[in-house]
N, C-alpha and C. Protein backbone atom coordinates (compact mmCIF):
# COMPACT_ATOMS: atom_id res chain seq x y z
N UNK A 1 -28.17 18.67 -10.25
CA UNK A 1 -27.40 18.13 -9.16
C UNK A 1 -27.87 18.76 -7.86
N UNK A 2 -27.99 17.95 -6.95
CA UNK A 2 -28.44 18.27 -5.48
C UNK A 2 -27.30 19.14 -4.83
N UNK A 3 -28.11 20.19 -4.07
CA UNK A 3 -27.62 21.36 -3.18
C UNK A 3 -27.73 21.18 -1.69
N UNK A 4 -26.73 20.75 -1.01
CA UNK A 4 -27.41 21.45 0.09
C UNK A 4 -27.86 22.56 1.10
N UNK A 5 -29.28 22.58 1.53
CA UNK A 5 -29.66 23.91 1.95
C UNK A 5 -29.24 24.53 3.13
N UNK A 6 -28.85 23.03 4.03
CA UNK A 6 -28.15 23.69 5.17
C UNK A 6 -26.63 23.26 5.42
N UNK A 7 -25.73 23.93 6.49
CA UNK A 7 -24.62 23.58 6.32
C UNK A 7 -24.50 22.01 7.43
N UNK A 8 -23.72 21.34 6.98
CA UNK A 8 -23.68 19.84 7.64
C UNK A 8 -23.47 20.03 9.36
N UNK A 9 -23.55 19.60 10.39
CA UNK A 9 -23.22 19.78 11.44
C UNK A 9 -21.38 19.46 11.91
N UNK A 10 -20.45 19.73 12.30
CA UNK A 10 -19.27 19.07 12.29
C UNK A 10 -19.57 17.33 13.23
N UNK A 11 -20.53 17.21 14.21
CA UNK A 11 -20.73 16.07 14.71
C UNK A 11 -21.65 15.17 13.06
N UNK A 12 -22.46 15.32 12.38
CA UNK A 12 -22.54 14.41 11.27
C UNK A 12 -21.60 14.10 10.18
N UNK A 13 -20.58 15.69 10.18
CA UNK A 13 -19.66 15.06 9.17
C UNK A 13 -18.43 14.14 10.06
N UNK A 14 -18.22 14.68 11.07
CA UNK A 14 -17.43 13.64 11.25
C UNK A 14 -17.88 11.80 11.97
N UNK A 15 -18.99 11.94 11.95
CA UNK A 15 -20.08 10.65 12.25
C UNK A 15 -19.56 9.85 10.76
N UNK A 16 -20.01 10.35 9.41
CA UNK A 16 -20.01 10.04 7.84
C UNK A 16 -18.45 9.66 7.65
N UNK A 17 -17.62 10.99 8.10
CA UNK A 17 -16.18 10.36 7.78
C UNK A 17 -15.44 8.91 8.93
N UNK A 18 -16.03 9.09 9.88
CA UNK A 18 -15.14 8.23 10.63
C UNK A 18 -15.64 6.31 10.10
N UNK A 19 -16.13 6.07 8.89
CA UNK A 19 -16.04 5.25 7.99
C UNK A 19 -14.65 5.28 7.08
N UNK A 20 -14.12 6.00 6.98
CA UNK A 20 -12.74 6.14 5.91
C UNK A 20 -11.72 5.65 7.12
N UNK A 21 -12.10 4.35 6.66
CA UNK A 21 -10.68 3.68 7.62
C UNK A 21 -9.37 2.89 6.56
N UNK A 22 -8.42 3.44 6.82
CA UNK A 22 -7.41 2.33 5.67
C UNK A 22 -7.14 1.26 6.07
N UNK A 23 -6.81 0.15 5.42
CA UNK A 23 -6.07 -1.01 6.16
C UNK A 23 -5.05 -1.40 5.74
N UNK A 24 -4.34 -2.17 6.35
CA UNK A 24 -2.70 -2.81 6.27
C UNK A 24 -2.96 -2.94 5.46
N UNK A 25 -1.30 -2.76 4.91
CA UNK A 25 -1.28 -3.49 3.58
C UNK A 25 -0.57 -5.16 3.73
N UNK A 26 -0.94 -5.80 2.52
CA UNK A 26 -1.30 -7.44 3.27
C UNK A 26 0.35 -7.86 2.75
N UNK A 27 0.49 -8.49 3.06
CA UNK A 27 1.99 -9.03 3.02
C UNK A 27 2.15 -10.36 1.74
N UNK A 28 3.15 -11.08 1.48
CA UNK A 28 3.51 -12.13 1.20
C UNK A 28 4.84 -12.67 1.41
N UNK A 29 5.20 -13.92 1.41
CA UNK A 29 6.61 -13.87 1.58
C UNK A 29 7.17 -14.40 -0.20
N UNK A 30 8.21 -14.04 -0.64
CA UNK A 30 8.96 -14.40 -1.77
C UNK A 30 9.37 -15.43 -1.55
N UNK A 31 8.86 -16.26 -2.96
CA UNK A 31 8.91 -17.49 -2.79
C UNK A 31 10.93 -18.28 -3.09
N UNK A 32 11.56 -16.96 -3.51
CA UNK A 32 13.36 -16.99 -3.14
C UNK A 32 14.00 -17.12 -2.32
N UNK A 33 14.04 -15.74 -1.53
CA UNK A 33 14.40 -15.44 -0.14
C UNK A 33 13.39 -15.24 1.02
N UNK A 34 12.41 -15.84 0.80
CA UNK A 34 10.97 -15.60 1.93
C UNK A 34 11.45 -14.31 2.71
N UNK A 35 11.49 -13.54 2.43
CA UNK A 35 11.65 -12.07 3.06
C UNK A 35 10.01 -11.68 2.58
N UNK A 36 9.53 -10.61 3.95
CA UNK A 36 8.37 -10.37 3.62
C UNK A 36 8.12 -9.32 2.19
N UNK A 37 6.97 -9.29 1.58
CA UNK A 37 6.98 -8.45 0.03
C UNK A 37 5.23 -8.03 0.07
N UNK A 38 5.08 -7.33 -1.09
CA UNK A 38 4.05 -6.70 -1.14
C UNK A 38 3.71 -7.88 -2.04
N UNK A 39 2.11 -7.95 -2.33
CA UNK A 39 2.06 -8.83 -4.00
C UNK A 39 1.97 -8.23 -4.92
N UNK A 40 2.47 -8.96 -5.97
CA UNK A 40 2.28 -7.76 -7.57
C UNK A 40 3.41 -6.85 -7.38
N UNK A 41 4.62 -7.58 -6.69
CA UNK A 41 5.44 -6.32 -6.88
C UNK A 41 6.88 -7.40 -6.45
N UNK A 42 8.10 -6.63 -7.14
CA UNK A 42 9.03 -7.16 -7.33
C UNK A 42 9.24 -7.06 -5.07
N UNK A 43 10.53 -8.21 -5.03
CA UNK A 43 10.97 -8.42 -4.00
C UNK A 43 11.96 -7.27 -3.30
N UNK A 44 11.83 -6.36 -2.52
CA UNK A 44 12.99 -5.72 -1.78
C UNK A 44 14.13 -5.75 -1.62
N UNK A 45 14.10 -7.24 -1.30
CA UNK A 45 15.14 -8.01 -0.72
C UNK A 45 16.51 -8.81 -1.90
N UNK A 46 15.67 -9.42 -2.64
CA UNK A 46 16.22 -9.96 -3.85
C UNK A 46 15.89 -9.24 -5.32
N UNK A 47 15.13 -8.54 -4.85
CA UNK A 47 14.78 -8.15 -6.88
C UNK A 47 14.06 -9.30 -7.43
N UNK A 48 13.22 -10.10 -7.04
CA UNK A 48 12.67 -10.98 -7.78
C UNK A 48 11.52 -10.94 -7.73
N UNK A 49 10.37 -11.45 -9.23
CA UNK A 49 9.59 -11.34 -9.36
C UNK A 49 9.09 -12.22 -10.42
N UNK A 50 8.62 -13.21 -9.93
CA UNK A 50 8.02 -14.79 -10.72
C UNK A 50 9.70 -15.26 -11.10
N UNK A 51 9.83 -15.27 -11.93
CA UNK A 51 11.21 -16.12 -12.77
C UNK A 51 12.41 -14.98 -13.06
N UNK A 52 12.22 -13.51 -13.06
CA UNK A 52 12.54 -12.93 -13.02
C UNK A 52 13.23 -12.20 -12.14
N UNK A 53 14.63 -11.48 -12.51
CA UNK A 53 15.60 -10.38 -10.89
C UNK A 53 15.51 -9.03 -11.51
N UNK A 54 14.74 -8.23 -11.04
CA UNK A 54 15.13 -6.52 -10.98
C UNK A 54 16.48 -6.09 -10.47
N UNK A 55 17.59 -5.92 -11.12
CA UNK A 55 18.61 -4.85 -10.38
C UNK A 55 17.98 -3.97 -9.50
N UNK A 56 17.48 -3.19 -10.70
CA UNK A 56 17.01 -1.76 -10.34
C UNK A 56 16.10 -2.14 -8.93
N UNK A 57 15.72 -2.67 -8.94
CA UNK A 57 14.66 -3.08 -7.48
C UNK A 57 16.02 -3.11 -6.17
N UNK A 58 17.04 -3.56 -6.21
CA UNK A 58 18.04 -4.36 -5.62
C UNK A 58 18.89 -2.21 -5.10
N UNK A 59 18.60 -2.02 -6.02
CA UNK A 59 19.29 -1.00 -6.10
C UNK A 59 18.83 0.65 -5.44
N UNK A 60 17.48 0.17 -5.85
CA UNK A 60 16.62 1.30 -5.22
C UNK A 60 16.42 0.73 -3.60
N UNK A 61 16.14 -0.11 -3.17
CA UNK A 61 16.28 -0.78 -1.91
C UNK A 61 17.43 0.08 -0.95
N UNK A 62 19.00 -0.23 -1.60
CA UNK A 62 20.00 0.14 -0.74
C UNK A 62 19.86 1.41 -0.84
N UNK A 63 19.29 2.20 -1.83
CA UNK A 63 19.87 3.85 -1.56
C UNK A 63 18.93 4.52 -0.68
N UNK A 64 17.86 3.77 -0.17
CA UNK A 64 17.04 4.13 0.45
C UNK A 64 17.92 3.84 1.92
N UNK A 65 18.10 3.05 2.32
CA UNK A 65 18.63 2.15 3.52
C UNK A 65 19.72 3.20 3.61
């Protein structure tokens, strides 16, 4: 495995890192209560998810709020 011989400059490492950019996370609306939602993930708002209602979704929501 490769070594390196010298130490990196802080202007190249941070040249290399300022590529690590995150991005939004993308939205959807529920096709129930069109409240905005993540995808692949139960609703905030309603607990729903395809044909399905999470309580527990409904529930973890308010104790946060």
């Amino acid at each position: 495995m490769a070594v390196p011989k010298r130490r990196m400059s802080r202007a190249n490492t941070r040249a290399r890192r300022s590529q690590w950019k995150t991005t939004a996370t993308s939205l959807s609306t529920c096709p129930r209560c069109k409240a905005p939602k993540q995808p692949h993930m139960a609703c905030p708002a309603c607990g729903a998810y395809g044909e399905r209602t999470y309580e527990q979704a409904l529930r973890s929501e308010h104790e946060h709020a």
